[in-house]
PDB file of N, CA and C in Angstrom:
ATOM      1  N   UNK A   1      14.515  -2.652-111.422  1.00  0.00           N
ATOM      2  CA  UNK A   1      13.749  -3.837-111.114  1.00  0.00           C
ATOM      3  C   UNK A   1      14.716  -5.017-111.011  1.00  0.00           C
ATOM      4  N   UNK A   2      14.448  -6.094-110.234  1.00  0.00           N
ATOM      5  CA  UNK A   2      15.576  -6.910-109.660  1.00  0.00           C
ATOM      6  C   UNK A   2      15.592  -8.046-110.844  1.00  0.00           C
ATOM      7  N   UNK A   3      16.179  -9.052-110.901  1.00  0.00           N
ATOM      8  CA  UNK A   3      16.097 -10.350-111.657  1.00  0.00           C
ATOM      9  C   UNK A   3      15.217 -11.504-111.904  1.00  0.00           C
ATOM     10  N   UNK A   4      14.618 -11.271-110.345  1.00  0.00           N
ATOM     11  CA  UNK A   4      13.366 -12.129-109.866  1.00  0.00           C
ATOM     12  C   UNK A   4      12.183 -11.145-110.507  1.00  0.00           C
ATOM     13  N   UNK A   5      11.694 -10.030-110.370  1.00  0.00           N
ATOM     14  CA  UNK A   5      11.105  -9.526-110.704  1.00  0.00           C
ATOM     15  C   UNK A   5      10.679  -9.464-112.037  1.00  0.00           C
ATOM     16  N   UNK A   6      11.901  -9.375-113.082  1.00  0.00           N
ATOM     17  CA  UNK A   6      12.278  -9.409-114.179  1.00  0.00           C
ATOM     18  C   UNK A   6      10.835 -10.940-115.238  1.00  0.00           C
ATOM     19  N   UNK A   7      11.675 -11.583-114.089  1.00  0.00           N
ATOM     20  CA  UNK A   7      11.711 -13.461-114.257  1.00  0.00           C
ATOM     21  C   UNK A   7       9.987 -13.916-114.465  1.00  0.00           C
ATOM     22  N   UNK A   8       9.971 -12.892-113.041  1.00  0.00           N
ATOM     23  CA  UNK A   8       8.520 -13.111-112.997  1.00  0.00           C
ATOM     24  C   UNK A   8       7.022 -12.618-113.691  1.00  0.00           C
ATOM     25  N   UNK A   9       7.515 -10.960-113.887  1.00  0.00           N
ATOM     26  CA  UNK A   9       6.756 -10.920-115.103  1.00  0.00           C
ATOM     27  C   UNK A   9       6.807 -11.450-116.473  1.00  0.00           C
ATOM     28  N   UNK A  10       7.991 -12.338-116.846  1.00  0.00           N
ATOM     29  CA  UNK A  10       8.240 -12.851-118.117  1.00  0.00           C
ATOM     30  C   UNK A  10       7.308 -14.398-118.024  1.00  0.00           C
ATOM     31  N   UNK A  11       7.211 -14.835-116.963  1.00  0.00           N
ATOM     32  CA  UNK A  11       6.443 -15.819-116.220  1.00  0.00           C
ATOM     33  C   UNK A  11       4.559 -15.670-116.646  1.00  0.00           C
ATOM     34  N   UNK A  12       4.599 -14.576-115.855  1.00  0.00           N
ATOM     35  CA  UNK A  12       3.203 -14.367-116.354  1.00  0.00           C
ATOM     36  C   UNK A  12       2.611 -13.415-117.669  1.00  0.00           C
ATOM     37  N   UNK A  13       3.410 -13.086-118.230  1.00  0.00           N
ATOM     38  CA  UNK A  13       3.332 -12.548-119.653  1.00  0.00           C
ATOM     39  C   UNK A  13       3.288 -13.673-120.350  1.00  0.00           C
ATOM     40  N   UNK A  14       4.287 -15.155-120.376  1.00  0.00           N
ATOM     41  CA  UNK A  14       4.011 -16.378-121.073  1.00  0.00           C
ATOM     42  C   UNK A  14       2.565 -16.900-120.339  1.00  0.00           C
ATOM     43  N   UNK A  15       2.012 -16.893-119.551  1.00  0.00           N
ATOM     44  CA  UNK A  15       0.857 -17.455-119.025  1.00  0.00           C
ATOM     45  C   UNK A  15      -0.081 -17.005-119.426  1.00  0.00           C
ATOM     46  N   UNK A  16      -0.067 -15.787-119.417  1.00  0.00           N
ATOM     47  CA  UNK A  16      -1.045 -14.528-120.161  1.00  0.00           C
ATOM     48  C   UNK A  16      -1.397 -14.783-121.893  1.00  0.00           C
ATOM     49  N   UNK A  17      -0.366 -15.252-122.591  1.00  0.00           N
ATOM     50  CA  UNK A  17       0.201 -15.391-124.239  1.00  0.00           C
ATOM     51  C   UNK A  17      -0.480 -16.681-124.610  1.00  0.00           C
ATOM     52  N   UNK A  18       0.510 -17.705-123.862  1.00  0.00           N
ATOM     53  CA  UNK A  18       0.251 -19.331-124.421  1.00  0.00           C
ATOM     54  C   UNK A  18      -0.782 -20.229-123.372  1.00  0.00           C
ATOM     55  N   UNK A  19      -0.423 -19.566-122.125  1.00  0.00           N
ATOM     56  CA  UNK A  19      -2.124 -21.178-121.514  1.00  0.00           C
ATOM     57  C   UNK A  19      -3.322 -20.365-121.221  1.00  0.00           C
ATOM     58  N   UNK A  20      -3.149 -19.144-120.418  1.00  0.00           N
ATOM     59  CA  UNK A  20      -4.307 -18.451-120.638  1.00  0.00           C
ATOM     60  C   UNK A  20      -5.661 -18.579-121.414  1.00  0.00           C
ATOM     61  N   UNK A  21      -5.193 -18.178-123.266  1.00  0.00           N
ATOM     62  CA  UNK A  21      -6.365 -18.317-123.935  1.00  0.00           C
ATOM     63  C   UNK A  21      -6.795 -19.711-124.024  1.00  0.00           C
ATOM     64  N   UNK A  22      -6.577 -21.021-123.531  1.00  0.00           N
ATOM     65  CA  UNK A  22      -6.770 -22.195-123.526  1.00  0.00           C
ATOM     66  C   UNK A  22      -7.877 -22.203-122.797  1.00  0.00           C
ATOM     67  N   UNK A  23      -7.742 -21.683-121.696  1.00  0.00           N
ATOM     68  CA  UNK A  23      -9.199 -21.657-120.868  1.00  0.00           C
ATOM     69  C   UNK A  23     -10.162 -21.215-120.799  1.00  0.00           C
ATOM     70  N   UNK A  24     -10.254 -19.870-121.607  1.00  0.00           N
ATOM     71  CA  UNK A  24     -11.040 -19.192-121.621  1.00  0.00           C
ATOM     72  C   UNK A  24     -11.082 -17.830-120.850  1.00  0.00           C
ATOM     73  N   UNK A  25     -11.701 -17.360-120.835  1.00  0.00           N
ATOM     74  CA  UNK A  25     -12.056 -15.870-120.155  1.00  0.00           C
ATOM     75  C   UNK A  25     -12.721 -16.583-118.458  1.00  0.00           C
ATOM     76  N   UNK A  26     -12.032 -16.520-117.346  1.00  0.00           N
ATOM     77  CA  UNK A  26     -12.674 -17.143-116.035  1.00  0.00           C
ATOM     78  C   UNK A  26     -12.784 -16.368-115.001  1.00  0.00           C
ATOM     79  N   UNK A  27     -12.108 -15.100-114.802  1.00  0.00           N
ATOM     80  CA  UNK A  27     -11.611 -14.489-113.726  1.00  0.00           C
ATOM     81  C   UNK A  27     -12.336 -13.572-113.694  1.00  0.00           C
ATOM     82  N   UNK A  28     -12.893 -13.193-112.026  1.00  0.00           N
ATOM     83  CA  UNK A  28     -14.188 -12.696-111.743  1.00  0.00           C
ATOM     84  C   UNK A  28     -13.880 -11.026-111.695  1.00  0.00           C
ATOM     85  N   UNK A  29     -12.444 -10.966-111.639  1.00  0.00           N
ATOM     86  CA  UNK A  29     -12.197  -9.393-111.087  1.00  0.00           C
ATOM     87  C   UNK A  29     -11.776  -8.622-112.825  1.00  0.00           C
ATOM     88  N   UNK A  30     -11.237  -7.174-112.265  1.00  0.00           N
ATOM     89  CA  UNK A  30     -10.719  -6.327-113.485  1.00  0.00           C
ATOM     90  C   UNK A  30     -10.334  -5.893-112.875  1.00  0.00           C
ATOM     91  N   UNK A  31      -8.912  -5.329-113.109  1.00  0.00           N
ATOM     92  CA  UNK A  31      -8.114  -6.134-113.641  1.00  0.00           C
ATOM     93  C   UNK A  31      -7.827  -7.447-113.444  1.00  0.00           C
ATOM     94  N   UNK A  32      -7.384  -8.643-114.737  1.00  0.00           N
ATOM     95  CA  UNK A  32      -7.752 -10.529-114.431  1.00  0.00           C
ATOM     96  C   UNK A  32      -6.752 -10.127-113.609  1.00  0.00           C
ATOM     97  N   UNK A  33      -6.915 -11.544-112.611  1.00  0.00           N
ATOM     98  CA  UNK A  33      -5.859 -11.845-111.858  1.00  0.00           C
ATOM     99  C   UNK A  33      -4.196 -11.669-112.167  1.00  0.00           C
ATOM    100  N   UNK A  34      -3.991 -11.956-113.920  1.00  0.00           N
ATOM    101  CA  UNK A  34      -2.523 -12.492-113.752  1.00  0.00           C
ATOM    102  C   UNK A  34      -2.198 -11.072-114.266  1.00  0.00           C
ATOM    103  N   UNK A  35      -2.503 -10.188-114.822  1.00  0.00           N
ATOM    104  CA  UNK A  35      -2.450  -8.657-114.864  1.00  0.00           C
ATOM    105  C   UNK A  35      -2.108  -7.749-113.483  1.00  0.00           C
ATOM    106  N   UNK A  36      -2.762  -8.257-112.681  1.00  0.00           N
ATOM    107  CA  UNK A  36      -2.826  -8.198-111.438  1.00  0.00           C
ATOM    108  C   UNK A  36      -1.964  -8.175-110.442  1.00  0.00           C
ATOM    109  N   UNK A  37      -0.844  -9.423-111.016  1.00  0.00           N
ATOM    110  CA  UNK A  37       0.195  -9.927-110.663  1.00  0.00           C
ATOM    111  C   UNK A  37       0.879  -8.944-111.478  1.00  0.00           C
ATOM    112  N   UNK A  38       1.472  -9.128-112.808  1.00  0.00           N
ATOM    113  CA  UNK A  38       2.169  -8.174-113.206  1.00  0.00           C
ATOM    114  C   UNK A  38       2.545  -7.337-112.892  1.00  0.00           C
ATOM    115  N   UNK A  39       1.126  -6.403-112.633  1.00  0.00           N
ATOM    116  CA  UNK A  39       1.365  -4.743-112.233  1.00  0.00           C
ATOM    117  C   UNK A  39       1.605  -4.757-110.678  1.00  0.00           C
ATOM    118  N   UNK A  40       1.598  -5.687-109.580  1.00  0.00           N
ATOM    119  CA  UNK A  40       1.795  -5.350-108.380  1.00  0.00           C
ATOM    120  C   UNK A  40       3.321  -6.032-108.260  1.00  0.00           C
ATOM    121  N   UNK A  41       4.122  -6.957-108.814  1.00  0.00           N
ATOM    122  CA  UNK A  41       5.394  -6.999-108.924  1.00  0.00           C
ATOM    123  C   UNK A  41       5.983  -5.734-109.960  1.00  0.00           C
ATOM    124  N   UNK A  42       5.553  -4.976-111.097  1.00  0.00           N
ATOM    125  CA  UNK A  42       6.068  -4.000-111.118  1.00  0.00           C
ATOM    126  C   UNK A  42       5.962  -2.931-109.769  1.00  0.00           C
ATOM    127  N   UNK A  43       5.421  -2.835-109.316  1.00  0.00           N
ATOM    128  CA  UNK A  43       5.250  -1.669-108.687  1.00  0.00           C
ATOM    129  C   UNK A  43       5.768  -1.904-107.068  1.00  0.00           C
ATOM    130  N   UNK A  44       5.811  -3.211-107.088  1.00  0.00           N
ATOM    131  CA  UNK A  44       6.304  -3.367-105.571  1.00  0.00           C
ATOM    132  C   UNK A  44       7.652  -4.533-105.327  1.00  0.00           C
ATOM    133  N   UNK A  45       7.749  -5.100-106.533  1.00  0.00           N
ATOM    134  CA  UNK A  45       9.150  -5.815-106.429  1.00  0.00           C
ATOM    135  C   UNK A  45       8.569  -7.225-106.325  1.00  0.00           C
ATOM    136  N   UNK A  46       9.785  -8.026-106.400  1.00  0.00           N
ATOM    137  CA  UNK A  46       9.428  -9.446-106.254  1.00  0.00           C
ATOM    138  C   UNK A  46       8.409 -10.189-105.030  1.00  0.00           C
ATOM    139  N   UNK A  47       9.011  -9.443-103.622  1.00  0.00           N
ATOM    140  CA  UNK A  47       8.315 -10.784-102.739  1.00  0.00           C
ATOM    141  C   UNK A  47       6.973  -9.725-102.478  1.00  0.00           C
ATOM    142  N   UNK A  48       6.768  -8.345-102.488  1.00  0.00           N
ATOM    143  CA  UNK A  48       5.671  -8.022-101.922  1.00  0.00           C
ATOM    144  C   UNK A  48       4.431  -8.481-103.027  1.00  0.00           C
ATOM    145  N   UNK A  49       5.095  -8.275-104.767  1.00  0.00           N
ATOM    146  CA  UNK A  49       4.018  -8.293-105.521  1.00  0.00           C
ATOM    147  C   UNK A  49       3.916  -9.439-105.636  1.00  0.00           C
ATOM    148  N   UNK A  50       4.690 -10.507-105.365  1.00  0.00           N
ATOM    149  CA  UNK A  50       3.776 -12.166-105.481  1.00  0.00           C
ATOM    150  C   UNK A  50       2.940 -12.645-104.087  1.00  0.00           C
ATOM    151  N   UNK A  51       3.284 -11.895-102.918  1.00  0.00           N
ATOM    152  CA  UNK A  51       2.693 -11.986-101.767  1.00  0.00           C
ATOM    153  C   UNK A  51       0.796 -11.165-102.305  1.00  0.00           C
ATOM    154  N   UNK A  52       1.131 -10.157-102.743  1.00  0.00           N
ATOM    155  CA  UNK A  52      -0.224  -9.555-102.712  1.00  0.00           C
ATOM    156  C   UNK A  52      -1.242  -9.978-104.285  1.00  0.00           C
ATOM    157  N   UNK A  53      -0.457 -10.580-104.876  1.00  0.00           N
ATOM    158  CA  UNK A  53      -0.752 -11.740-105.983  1.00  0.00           C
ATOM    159  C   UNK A  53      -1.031 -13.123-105.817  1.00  0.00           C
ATOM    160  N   UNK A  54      -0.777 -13.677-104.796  1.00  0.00           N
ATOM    161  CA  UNK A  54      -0.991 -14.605-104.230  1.00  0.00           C
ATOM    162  C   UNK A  54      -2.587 -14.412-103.144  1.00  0.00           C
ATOM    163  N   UNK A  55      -2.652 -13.156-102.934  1.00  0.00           N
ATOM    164  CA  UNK A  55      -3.932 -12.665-102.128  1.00  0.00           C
ATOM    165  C   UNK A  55      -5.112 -12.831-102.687  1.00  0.00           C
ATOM    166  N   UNK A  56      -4.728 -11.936-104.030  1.00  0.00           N
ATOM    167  CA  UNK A  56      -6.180 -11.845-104.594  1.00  0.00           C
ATOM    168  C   UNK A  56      -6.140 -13.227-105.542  1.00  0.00           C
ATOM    169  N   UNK A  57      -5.205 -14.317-105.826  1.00  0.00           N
ATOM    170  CA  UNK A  57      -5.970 -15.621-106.637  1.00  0.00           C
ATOM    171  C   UNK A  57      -6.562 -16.369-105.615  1.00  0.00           C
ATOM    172  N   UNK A  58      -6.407 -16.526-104.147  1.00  0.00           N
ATOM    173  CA  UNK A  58      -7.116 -16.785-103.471  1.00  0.00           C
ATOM    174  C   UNK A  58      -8.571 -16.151-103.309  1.00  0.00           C
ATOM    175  N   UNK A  59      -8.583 -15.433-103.543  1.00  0.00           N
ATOM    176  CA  UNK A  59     -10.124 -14.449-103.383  1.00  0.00           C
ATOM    177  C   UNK A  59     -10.429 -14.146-104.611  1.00  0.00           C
ATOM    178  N   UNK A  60      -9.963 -15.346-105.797  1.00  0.00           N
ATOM    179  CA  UNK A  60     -10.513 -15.320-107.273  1.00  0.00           C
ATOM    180  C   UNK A  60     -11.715 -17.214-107.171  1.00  0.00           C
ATOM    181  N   UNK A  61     -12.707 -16.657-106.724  1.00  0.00           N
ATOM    182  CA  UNK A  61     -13.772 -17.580-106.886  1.00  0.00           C
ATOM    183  C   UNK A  61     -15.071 -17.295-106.946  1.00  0.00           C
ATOM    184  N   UNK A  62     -15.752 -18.626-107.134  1.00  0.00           N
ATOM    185  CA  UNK A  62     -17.238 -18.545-107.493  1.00  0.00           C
ATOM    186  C   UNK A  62     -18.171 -17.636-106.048  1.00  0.00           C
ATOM    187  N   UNK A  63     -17.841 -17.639-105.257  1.00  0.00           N
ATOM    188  CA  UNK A  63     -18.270 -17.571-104.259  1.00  0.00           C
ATOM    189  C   UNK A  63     -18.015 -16.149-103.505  1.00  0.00           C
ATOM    190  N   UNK A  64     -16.895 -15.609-104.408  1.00  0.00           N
ATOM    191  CA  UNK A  64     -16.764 -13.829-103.792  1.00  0.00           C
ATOM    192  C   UNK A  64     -17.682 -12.978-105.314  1.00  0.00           C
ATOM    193  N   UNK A  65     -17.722 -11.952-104.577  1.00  0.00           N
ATOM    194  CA  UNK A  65     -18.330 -11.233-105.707  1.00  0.00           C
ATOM    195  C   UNK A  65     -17.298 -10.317-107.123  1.00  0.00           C
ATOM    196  N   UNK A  66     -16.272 -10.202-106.315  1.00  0.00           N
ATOM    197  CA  UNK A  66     -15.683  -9.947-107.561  1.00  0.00           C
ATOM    198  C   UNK A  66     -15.382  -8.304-108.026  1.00  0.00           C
ATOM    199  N   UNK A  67     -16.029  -8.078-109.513  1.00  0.00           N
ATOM    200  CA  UNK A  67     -15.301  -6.592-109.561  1.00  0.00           C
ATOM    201  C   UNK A  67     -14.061  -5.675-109.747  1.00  0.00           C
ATOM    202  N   UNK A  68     -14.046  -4.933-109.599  1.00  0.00           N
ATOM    203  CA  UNK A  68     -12.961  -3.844-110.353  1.00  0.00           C
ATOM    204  C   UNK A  68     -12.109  -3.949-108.711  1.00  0.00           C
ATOM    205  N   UNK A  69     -10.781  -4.500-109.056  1.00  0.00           N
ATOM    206  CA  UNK A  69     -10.118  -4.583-107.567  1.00  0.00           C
ATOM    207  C   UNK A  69      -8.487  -4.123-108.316  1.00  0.00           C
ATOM    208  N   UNK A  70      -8.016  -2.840-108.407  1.00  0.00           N
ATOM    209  CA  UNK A  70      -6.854  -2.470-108.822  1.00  0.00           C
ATOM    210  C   UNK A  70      -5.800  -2.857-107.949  1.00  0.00           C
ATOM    211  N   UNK A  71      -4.655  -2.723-108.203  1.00  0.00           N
ATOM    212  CA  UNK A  71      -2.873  -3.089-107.174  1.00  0.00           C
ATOM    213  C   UNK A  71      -3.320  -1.639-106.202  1.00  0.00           C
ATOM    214  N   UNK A  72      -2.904  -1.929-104.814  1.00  0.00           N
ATOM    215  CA  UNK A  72      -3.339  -0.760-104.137  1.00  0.00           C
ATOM    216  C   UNK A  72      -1.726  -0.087-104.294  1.00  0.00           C
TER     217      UNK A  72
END
């Protein structure tokens, strides 16, 4: 796994830890969004898994329905 990759799940593991529980429980899917992120930069590297992490927080709202949406 590269450096960026590295960087970035350490990124959202602190987001996940310290601001996360600040807000509360909000996120419409399962796996939450920033889990989401995690596991699709493990599995696909830096630019594809923040590209396809960047997909679904866009399509994290009141207005989609939501649901069980795994890293393809």
């Amino acid at each position: 796994m590269s450096v960026a990759a590295r960087g970035a799940q350490s990124l959202i593991r602190f987001y996940q830890r310290r601001i996360s529980p600040l807000f509360g429980p909000r996120c419409i899917y399962v796996p939450t969004c920033s889990e989401y992120a995690y596991q699709a930069v493990e599995k696909y590297g830096f630019a594809r898994g923040c590209l396809l992490s960047v997909r679904r927080i866009l399509r994290c709202h009141p207005l989609h329905a939501g649901g069980y949406d795994p890293v393809p």
